[in-house]
PDB file of N, CA and C in Angstrom:
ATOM      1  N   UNK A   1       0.823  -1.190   0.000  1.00  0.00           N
ATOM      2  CA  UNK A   1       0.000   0.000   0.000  1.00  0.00           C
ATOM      3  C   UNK A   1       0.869   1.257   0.000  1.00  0.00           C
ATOM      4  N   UNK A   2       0.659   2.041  -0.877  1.00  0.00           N
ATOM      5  CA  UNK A   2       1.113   3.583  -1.073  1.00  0.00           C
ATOM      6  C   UNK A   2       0.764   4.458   0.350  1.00  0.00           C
ATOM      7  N   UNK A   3       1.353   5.079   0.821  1.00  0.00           N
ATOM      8  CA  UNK A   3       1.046   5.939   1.982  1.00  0.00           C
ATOM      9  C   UNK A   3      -0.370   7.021   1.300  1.00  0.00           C
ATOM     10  N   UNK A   4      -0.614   7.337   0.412  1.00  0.00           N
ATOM     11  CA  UNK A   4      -2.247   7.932  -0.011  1.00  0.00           C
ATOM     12  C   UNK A   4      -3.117   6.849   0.231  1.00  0.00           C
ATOM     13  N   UNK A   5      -2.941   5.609  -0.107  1.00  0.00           N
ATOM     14  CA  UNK A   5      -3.859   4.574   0.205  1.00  0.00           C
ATOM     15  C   UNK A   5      -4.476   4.328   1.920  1.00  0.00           C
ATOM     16  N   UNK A   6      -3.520   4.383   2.772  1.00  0.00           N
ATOM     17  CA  UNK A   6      -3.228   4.278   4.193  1.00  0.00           C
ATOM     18  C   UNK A   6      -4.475   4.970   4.734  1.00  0.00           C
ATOM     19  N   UNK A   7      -5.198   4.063   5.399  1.00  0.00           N
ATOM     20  CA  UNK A   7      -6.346   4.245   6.583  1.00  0.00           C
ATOM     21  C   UNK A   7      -6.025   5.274   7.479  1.00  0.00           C
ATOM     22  N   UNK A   8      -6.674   6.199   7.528  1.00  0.00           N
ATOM     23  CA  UNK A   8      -6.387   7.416   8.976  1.00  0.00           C
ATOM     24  C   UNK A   8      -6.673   6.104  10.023  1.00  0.00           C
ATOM     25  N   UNK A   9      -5.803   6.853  11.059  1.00  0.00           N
ATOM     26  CA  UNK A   9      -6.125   6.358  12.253  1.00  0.00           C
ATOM     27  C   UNK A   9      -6.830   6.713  13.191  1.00  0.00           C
ATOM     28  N   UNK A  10      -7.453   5.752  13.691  1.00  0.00           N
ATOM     29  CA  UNK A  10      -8.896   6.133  14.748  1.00  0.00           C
ATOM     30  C   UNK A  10      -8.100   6.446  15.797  1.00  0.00           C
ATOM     31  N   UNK A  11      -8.794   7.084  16.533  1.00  0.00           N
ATOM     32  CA  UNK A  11      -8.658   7.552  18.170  1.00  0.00           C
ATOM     33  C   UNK A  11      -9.902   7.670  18.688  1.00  0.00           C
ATOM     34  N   UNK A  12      -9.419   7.792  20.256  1.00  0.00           N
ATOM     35  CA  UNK A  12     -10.659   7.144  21.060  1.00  0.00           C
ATOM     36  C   UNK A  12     -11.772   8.304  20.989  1.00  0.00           C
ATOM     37  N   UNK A  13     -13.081   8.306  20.780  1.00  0.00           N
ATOM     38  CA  UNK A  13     -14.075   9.739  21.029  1.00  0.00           C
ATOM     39  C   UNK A  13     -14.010   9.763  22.432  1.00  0.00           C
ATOM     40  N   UNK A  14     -14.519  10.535  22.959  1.00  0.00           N
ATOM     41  CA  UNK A  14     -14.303  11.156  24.686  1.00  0.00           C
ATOM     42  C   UNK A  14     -15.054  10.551  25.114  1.00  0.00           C
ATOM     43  N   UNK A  15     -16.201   9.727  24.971  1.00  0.00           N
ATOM     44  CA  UNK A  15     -17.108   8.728  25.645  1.00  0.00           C
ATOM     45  C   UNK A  15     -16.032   7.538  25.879  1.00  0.00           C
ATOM     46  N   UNK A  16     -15.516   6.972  24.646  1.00  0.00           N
ATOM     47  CA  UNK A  16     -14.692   5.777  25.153  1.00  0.00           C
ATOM     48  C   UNK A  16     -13.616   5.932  25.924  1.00  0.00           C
ATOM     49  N   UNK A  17     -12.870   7.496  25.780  1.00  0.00           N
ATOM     50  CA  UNK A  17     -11.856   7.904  26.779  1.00  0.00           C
ATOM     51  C   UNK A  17     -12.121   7.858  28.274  1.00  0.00           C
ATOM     52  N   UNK A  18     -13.346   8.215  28.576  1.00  0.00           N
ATOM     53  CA  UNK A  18     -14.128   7.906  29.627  1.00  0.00           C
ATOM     54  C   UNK A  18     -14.435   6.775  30.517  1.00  0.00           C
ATOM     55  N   UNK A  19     -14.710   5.622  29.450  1.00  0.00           N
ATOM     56  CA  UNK A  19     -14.915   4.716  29.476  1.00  0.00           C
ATOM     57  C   UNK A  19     -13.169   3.597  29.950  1.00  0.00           C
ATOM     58  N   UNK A  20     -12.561   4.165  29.399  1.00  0.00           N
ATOM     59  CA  UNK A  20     -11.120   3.645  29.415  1.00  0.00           C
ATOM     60  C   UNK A  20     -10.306   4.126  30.736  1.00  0.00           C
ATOM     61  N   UNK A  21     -11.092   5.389  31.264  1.00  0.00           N
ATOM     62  CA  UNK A  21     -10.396   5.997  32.707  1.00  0.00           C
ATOM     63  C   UNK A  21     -11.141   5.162  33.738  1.00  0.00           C
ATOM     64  N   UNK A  22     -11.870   4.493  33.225  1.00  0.00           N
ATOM     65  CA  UNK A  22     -12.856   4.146  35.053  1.00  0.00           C
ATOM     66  C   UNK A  22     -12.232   3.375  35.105  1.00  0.00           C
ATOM     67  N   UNK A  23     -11.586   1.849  34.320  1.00  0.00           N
ATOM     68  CA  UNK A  23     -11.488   0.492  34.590  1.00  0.00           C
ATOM     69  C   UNK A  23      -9.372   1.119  35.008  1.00  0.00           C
ATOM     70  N   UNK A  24      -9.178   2.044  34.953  1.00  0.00           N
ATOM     71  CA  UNK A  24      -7.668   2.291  35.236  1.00  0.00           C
ATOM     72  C   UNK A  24      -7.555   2.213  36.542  1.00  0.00           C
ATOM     73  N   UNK A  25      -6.358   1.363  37.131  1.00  0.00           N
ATOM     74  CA  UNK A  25      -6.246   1.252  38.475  1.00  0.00           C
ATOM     75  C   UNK A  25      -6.296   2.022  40.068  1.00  0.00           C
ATOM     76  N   UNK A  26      -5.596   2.958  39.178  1.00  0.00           N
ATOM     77  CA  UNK A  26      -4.940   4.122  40.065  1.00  0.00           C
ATOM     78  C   UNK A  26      -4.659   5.768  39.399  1.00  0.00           C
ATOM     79  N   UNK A  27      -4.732   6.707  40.063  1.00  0.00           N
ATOM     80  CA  UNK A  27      -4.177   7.829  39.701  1.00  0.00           C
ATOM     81  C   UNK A  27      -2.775   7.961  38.310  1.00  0.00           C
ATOM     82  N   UNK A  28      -2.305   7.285  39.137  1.00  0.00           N
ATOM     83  CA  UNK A  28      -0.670   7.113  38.758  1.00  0.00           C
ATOM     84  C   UNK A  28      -0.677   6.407  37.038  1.00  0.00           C
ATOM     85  N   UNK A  29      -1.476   5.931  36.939  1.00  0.00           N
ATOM     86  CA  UNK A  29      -2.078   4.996  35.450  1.00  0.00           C
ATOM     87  C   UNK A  29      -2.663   5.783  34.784  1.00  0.00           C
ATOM     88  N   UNK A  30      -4.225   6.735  35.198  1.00  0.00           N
ATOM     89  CA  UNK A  30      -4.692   7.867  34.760  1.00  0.00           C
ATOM     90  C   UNK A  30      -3.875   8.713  34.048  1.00  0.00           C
ATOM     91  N   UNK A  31      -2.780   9.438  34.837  1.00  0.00           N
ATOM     92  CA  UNK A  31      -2.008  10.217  34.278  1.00  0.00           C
ATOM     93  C   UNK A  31      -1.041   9.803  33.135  1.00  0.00           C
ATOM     94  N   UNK A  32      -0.684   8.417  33.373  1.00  0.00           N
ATOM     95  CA  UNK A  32       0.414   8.279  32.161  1.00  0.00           C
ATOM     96  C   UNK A  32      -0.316   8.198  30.954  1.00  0.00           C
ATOM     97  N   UNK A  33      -1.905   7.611  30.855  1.00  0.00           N
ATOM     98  CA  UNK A  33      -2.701   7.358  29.661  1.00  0.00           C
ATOM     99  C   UNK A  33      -3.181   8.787  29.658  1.00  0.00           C
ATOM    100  N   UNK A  34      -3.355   9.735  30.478  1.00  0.00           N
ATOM    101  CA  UNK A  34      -4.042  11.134  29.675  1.00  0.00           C
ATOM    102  C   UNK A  34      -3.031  11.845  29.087  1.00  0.00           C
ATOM    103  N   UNK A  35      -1.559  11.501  29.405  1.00  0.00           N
ATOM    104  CA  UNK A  35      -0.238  12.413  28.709  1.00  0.00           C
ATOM    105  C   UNK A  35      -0.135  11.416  27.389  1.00  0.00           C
ATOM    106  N   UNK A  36      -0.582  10.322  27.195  1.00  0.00           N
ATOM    107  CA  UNK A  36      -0.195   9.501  26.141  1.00  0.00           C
ATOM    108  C   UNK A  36      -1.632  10.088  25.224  1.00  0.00           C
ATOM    109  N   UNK A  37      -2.943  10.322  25.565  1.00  0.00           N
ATOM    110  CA  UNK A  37      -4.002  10.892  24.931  1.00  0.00           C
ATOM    111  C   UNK A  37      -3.647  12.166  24.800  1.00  0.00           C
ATOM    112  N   UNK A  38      -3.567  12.836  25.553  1.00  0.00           N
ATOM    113  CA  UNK A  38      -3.374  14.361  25.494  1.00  0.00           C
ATOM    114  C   UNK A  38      -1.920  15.003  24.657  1.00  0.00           C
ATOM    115  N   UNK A  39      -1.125  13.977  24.439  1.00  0.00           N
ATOM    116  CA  UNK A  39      -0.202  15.208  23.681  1.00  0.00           C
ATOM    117  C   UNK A  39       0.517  14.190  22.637  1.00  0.00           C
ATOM    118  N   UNK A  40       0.114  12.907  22.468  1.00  0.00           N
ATOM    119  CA  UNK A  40       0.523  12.181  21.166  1.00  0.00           C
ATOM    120  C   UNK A  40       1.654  12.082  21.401  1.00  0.00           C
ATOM    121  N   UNK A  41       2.324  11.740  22.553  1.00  0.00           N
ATOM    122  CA  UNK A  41       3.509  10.806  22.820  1.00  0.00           C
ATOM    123  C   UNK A  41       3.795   9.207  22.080  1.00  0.00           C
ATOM    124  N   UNK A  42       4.718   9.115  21.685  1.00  0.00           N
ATOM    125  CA  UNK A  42       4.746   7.253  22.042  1.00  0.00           C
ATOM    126  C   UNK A  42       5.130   7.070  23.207  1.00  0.00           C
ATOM    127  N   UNK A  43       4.911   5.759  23.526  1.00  0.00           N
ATOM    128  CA  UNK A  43       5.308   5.252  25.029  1.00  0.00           C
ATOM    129  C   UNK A  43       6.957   5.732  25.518  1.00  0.00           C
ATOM    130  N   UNK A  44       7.874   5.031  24.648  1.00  0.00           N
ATOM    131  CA  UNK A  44       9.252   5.283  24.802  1.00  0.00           C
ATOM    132  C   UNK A  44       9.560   6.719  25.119  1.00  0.00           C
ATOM    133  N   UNK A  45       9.173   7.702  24.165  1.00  0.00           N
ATOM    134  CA  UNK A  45       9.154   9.597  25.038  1.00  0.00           C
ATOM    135  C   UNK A  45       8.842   9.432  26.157  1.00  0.00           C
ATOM    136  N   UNK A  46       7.406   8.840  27.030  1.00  0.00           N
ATOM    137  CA  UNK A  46       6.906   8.802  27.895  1.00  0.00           C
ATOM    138  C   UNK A  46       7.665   8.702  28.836  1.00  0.00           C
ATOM    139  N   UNK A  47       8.564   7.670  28.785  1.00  0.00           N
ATOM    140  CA  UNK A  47       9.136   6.520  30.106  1.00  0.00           C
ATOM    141  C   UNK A  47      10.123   7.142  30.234  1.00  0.00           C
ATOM    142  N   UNK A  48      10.853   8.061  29.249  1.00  0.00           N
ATOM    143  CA  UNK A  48      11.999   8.300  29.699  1.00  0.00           C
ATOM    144  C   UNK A  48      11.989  10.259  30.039  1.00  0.00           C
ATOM    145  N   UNK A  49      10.734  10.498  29.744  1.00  0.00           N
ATOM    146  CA  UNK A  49      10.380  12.272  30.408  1.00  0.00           C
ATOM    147  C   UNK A  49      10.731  12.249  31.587  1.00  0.00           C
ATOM    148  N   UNK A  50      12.154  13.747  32.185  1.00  0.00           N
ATOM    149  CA  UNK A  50      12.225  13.791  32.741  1.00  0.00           C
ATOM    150  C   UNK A  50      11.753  15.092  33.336  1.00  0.00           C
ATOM    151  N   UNK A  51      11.784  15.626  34.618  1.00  0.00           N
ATOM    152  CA  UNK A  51      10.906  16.717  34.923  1.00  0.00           C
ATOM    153  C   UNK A  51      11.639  18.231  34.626  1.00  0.00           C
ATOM    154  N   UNK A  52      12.929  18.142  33.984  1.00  0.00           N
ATOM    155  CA  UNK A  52      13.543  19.161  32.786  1.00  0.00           C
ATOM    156  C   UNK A  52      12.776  19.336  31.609  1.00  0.00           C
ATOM    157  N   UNK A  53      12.262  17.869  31.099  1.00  0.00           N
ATOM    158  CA  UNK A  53      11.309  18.200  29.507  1.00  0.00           C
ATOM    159  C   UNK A  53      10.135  18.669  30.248  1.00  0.00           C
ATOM    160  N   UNK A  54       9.802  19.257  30.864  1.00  0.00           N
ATOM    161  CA  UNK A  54       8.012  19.798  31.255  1.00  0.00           C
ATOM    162  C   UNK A  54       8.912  21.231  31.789  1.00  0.00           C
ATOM    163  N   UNK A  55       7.282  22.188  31.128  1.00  0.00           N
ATOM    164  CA  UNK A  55       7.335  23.484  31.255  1.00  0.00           C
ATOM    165  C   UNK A  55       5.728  23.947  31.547  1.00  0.00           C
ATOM    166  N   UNK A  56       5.618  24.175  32.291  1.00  0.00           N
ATOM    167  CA  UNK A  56       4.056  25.053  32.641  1.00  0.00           C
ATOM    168  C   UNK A  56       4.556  26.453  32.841  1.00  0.00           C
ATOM    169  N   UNK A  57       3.273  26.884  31.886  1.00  0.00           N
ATOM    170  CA  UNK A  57       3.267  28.796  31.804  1.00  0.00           C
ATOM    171  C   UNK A  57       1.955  29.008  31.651  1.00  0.00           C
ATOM    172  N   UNK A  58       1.076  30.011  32.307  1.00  0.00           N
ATOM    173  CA  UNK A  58      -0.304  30.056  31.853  1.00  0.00           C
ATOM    174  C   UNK A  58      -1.060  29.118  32.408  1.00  0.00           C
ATOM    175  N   UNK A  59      -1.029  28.289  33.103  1.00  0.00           N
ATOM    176  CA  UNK A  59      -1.641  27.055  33.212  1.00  0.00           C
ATOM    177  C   UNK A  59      -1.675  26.274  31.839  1.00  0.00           C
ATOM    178  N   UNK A  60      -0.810  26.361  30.944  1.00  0.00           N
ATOM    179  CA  UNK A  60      -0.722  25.600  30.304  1.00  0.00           C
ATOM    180  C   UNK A  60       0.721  24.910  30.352  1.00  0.00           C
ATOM    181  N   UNK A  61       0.937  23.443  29.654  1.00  0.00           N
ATOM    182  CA  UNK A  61       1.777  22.824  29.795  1.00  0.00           C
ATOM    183  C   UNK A  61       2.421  22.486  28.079  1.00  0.00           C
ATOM    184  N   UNK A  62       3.934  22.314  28.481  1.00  0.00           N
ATOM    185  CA  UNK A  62       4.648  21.902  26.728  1.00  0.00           C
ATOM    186  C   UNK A  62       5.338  21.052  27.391  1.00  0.00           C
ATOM    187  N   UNK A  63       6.140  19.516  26.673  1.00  0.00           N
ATOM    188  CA  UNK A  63       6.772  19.079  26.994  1.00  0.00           C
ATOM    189  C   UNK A  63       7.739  18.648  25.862  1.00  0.00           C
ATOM    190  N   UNK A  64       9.056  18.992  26.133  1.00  0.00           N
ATOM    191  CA  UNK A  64      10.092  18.914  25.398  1.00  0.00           C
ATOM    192  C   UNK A  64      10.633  17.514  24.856  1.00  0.00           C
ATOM    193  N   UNK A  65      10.768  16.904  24.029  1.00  0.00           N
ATOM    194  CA  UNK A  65      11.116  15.292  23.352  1.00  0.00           C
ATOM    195  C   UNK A  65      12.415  15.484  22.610  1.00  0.00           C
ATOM    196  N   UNK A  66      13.654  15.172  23.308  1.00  0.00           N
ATOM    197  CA  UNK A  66      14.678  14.952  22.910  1.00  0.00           C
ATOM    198  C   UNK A  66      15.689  13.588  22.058  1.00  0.00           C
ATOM    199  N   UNK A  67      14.426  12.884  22.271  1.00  0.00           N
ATOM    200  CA  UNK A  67      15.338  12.115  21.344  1.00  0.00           C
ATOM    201  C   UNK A  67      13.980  10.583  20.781  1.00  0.00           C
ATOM    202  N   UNK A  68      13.090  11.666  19.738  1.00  0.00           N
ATOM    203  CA  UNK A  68      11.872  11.007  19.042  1.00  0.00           C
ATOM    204  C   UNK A  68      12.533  10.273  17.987  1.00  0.00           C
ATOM    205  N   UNK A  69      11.014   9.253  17.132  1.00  0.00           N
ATOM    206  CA  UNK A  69      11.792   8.696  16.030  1.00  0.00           C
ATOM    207  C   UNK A  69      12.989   9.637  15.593  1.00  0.00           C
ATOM    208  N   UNK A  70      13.587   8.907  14.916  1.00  0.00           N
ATOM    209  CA  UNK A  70      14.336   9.577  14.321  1.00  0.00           C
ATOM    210  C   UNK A  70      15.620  10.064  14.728  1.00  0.00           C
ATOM    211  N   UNK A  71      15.474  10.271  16.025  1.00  0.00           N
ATOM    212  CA  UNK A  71      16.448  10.567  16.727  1.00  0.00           C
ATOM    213  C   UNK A  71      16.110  11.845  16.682  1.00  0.00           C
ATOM    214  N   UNK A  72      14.867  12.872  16.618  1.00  0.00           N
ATOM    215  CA  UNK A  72      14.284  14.086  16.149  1.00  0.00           C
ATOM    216  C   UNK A  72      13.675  15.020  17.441  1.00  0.00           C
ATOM    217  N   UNK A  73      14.377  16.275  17.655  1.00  0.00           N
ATOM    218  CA  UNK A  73      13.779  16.859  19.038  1.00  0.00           C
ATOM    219  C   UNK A  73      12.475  17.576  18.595  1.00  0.00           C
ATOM    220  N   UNK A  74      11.578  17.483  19.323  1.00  0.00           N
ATOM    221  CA  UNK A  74      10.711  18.707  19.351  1.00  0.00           C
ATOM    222  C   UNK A  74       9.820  18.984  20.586  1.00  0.00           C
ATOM    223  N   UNK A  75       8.772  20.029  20.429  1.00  0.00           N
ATOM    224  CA  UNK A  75       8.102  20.570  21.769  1.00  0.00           C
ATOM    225  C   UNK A  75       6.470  19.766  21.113  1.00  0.00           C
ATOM    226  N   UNK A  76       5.805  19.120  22.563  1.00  0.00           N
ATOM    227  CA  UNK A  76       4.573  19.191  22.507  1.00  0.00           C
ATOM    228  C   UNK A  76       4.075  19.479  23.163  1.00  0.00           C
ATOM    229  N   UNK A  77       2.987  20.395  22.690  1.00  0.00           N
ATOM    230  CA  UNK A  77       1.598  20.628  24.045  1.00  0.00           C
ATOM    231  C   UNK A  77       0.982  19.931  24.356  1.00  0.00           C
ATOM    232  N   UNK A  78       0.764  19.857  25.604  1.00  0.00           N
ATOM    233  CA  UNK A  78      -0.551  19.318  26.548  1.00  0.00           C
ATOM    234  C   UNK A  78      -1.411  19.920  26.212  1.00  0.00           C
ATOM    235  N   UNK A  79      -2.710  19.161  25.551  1.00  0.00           N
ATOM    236  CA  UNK A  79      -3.789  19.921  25.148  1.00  0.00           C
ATOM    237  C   UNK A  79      -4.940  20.217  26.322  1.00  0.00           C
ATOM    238  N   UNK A  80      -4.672  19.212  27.303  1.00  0.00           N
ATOM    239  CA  UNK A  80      -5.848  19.550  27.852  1.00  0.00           C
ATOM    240  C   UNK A  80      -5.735  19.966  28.878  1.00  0.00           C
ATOM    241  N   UNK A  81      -6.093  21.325  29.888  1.00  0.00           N
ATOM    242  CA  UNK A  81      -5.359  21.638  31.126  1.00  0.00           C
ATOM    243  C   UNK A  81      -5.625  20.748  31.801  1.00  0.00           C
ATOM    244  N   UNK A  82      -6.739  19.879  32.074  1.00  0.00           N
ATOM    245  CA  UNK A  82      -6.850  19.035  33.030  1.00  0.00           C
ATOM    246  C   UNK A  82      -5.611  18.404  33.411  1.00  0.00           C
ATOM    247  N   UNK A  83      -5.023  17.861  32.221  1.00  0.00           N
ATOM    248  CA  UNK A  83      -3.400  16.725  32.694  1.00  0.00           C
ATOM    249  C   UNK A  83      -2.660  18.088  32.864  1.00  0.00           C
ATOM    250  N   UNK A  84      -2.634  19.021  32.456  1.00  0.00           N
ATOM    251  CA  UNK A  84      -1.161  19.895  32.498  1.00  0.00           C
ATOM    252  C   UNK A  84      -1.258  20.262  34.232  1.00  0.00           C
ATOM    253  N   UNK A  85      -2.834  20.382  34.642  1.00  0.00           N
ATOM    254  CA  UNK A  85      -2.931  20.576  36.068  1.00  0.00           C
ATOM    255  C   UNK A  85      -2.622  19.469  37.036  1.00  0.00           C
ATOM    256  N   UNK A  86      -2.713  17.991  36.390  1.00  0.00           N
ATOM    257  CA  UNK A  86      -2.287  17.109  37.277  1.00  0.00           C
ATOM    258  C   UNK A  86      -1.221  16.599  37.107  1.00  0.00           C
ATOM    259  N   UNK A  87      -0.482  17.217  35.495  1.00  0.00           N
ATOM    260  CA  UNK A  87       1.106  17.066  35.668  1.00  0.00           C
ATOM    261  C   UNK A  87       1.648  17.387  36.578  1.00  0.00           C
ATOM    262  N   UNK A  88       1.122  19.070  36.619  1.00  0.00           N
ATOM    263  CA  UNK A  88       2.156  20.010  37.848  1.00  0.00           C
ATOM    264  C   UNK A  88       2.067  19.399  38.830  1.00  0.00           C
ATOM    265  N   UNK A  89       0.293  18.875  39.581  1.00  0.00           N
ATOM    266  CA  UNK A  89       0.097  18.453  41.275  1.00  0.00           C
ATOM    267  C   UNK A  89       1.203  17.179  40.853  1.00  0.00           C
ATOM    268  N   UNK A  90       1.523  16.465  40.370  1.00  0.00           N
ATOM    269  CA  UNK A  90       2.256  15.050  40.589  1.00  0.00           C
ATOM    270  C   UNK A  90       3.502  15.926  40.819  1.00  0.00           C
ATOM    271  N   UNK A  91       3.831  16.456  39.579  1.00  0.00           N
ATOM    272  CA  UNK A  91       5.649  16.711  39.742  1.00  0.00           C
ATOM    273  C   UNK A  91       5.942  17.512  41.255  1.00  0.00           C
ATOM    274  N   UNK A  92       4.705  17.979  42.056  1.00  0.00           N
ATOM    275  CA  UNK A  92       4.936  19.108  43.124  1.00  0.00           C
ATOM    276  C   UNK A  92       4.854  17.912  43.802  1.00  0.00           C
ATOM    277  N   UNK A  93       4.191  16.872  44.301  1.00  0.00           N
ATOM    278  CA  UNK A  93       3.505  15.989  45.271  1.00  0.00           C
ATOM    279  C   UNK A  93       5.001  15.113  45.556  1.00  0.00           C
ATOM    280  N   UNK A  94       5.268  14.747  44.128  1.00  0.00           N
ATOM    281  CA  UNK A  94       6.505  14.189  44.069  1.00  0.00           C
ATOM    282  C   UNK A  94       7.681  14.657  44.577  1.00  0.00           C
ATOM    283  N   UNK A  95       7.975  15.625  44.946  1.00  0.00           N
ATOM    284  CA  UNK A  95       9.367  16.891  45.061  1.00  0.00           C
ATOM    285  C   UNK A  95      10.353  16.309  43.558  1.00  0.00           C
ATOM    286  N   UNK A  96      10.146  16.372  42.745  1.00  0.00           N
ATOM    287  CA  UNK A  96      11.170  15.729  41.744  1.00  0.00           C
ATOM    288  C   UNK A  96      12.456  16.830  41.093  1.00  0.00           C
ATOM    289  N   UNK A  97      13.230  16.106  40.736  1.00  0.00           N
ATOM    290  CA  UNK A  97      14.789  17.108  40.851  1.00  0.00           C
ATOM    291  C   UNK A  97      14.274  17.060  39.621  1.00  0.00           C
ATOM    292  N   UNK A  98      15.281  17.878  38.818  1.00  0.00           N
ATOM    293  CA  UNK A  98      15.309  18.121  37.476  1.00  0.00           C
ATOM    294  C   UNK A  98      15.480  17.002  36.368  1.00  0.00           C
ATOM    295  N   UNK A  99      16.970  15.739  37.371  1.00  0.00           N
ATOM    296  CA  UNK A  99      17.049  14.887  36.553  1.00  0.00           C
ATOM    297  C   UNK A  99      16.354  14.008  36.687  1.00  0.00           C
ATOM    298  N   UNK A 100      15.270  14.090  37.550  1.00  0.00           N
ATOM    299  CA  UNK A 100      14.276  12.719  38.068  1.00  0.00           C
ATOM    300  C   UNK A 100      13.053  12.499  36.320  1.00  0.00           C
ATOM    301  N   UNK A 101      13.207  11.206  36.842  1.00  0.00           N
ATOM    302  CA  UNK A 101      12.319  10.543  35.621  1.00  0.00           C
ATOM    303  C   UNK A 101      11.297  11.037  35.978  1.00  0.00           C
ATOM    304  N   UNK A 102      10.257  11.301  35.328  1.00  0.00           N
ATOM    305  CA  UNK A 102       8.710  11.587  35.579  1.00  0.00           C
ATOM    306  C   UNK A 102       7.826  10.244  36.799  1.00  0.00           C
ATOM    307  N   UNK A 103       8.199   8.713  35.127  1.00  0.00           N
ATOM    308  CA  UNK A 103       7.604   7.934  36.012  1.00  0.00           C
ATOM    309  C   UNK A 103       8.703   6.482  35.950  1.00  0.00           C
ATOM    310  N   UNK A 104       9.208   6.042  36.904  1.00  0.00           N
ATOM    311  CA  UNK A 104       9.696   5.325  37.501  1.00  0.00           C
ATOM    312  C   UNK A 104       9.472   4.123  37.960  1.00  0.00           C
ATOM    313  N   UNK A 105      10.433   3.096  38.205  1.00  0.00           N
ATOM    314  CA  UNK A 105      10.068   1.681  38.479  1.00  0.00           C
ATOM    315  C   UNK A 105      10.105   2.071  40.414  1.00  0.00           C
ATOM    316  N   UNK A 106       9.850   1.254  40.828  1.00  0.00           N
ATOM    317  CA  UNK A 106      10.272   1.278  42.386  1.00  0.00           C
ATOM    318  C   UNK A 106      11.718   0.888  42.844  1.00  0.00           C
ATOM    319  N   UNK A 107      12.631   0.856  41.764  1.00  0.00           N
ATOM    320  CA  UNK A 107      14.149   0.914  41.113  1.00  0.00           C
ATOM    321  C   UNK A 107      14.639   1.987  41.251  1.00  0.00           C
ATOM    322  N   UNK A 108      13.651   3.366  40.984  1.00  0.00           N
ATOM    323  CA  UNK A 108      14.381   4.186  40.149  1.00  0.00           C
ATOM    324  C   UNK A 108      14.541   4.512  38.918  1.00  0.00           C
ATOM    325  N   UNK A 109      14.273   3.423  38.022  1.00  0.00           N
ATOM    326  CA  UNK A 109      14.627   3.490  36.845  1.00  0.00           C
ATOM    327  C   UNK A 109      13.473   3.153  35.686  1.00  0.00           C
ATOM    328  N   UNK A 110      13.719   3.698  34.527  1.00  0.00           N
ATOM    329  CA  UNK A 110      12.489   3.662  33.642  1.00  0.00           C
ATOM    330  C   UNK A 110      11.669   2.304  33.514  1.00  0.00           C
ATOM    331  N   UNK A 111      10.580   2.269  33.498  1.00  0.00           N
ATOM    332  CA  UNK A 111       9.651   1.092  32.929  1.00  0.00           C
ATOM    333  C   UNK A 111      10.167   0.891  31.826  1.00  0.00           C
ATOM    334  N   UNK A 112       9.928  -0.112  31.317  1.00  0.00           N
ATOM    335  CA  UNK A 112      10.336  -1.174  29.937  1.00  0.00           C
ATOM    336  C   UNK A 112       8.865  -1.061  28.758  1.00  0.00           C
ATOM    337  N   UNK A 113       8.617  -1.105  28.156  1.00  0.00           N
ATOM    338  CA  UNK A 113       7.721  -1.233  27.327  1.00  0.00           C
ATOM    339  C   UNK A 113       6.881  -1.919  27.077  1.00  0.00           C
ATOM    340  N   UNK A 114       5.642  -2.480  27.325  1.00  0.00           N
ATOM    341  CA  UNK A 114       5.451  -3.728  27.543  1.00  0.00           C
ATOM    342  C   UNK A 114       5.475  -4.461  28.908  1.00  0.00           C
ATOM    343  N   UNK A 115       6.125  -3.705  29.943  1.00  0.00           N
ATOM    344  CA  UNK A 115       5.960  -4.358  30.999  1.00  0.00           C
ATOM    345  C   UNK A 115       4.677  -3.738  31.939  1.00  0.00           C
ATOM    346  N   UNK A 116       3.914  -4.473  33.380  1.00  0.00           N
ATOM    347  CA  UNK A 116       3.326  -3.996  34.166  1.00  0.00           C
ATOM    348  C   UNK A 116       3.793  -2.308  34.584  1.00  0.00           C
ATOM    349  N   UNK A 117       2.811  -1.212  34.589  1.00  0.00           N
ATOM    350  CA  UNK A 117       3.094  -0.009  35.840  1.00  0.00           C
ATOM    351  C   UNK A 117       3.082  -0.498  37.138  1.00  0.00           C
ATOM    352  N   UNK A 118       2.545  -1.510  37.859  1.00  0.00           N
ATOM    353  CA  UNK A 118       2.748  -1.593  39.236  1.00  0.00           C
ATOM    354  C   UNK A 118       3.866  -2.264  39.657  1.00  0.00           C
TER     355      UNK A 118
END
């Protein structure tokens, strides 16, 4: 298939997003799936955001991706204040240094891809 041929890709409507937050375990799960909805991360950006790539101004939030496909930097927004507001309460709740991972194994160290959050 030619990339003109290629199916858009679905995403969730806000009923099923809804639907997808109740059966989530915990807070801590919430947030990693509304930064993965809310600003079109892949997982791998995700795991390895540290609290240097996040910037809140305005009550709004950008988060910096240093090393995307490609090996390609760029800035994304948090679209929805809701997460940019429960980015900030985590990163404050947390006390996190600059070089601290966002989200973490009970190691210390990044989740794996594919593996359990708890």
């Amino acid at each position: 298939m030619t990339k003109k041929n290629k199916p858009l890709k679905r995403f969730l409507t806000d009923d099923e997003w809804l639907l997808v937050k109740e059966v989530m375990p915990n807070n801590y799960v919430r947030l990693i799936f509304a930064l993965l909805h809310g600003t079109g991360l892949r997982i791998q950006e995700l795991l390895y955001l540290q609290k240097r790539d996040i910037t809140f101004k305005n009550n709004k939030g950008k988060i910096y991706v240093s090393n995307g496909k490609g090996n390609k930097s760029r800035y994304v927004p948090i679209i929805y204040d809701e997460v940019t507001k429960r980015l900030e309460d985590y990163v404050k709740k947390n006390n996190l240094k600059l070089e601290d991972l966002l989200f973490q194994n009970k190691l210390g160290r990044p989740y794996k891809s594919g593996r359990s959050l708890n």
